[in-house]
Every structure is written in C-alpha cells, then in structure tokens.
N, C-alpha and C. Protein backbone atom coordinates (compact mmCIF):
# COMPACT_ATOMS: atom_id res chain seq x y z
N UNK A 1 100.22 111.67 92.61
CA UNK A 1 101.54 111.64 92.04
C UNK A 1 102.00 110.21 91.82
N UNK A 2 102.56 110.10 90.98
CA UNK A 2 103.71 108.72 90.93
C UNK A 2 104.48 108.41 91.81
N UNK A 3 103.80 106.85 92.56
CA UNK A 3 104.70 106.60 93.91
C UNK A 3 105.67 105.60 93.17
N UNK A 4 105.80 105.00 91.93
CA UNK A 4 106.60 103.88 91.49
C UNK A 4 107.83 104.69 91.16
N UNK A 5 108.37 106.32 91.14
CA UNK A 5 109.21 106.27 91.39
C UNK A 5 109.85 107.40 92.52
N UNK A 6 111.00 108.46 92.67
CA UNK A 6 111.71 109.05 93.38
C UNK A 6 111.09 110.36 92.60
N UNK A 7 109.94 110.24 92.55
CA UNK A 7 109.77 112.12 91.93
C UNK A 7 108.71 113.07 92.74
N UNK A 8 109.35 114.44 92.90
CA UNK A 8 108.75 115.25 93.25
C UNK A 8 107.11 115.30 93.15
N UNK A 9 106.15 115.54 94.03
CA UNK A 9 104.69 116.24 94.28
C UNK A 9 104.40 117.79 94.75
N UNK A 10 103.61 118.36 93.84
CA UNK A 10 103.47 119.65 94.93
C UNK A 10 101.94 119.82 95.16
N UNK A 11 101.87 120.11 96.01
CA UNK A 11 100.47 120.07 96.69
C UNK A 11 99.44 121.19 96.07
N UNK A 12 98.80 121.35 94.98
CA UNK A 12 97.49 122.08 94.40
C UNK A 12 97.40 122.99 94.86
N UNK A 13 96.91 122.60 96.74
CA UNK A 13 96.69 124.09 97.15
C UNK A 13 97.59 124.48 98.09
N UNK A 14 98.60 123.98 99.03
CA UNK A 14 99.29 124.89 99.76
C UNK A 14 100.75 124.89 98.66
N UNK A 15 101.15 124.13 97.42
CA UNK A 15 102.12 124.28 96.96
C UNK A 15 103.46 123.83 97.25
N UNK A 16 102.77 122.54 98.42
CA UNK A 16 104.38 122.53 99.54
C UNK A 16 104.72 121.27 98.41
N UNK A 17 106.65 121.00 98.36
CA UNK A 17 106.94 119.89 97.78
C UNK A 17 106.87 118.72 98.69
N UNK A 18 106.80 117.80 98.22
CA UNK A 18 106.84 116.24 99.06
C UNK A 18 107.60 115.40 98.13
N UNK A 19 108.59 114.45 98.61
CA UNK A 19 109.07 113.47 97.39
C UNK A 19 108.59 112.01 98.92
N UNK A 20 108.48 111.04 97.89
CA UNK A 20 108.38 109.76 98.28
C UNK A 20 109.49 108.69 97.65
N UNK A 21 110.38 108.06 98.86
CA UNK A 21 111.54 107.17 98.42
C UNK A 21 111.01 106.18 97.86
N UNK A 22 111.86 105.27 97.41
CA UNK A 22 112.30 103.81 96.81
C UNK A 22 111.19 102.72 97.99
N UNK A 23 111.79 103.08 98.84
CA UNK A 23 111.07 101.89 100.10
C UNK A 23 109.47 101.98 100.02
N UNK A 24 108.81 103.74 100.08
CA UNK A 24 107.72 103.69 99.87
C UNK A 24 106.90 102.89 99.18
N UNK A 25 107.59 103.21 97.75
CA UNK A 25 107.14 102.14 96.49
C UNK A 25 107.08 100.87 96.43
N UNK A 26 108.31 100.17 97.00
CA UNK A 26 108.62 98.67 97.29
C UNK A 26 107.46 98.12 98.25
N UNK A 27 107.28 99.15 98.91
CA UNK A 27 106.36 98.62 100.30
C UNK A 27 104.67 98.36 99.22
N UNK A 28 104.57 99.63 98.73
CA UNK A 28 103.29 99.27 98.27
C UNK A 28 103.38 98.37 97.17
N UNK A 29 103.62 98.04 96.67
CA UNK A 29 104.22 97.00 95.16
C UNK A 29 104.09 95.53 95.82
N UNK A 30 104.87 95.35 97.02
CA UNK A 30 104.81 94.46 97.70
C UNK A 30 102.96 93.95 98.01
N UNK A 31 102.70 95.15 98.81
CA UNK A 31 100.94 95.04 99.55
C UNK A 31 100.25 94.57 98.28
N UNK A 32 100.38 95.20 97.06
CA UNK A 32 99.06 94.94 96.15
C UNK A 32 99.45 93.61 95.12
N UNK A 33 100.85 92.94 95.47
CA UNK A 33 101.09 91.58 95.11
C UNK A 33 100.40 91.06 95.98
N UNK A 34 100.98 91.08 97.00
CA UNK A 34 100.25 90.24 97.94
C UNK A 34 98.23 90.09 98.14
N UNK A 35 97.47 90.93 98.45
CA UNK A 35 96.32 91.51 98.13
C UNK A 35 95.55 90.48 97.00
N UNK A 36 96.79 90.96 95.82
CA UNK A 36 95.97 90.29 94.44
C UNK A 36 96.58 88.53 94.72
N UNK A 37 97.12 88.41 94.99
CA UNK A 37 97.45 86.50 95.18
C UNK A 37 96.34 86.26 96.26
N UNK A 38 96.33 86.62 97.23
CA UNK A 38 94.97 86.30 98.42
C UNK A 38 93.80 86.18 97.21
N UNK A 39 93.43 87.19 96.30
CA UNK A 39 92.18 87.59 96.08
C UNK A 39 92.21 86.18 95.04
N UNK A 40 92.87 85.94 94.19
CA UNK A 40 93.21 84.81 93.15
C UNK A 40 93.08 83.55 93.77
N UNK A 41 93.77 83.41 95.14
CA UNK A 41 93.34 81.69 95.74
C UNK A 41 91.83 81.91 96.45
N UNK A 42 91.36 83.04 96.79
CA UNK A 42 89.82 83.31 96.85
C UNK A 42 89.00 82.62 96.15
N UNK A 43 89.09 83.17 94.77
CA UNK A 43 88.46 83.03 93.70
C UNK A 43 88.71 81.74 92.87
N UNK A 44 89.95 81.08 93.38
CA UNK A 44 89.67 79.65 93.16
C UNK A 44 89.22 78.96 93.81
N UNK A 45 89.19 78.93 94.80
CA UNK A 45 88.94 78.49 96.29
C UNK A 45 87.22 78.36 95.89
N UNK A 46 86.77 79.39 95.44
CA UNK A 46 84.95 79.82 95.28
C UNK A 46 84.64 78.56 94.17
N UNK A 47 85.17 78.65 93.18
CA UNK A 47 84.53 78.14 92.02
C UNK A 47 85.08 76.50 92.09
C-alpha cells in the first residue's frame, strides 16, 4: 500500500483494514534520505 500518505490497506487474505499515519511516512522519508546521503559520500569517498 501507499505509506506516503493517510490511506486505507486491506489485507488480500484476512481482509482486515489497516491505515498508516503521517509520522509513519515522515519516519520513513526521513530513513531513505538519510540511507541515500551515507550511500552518496560512500561513493565519493570510493572514487
């Protein structure tokens, strides 16, 4: 499902709903900035 925003998931096989907040998203948005800047001074760092 789409964690970038406030929308409903239902699960395939038991059908249950799940929603994921604002913070969820922020949190991961945050991790894979961060992640990709590490990986970028890596890769300058190498060459």
């Amino acid at each position: 499902f789409n964690t970038l925003n406030n929308a409903l998931a239902r699960c395939p096989h038991c059908r249950k709903v799940s929603s994921v907040g604002p913070d969820f998203a922020k949190g991961r948005g945050i991790m894979f900035i961060t992640i990709g800047i590490i990986a970028l001074v890596i890769g300058i760092a190498v060459t």
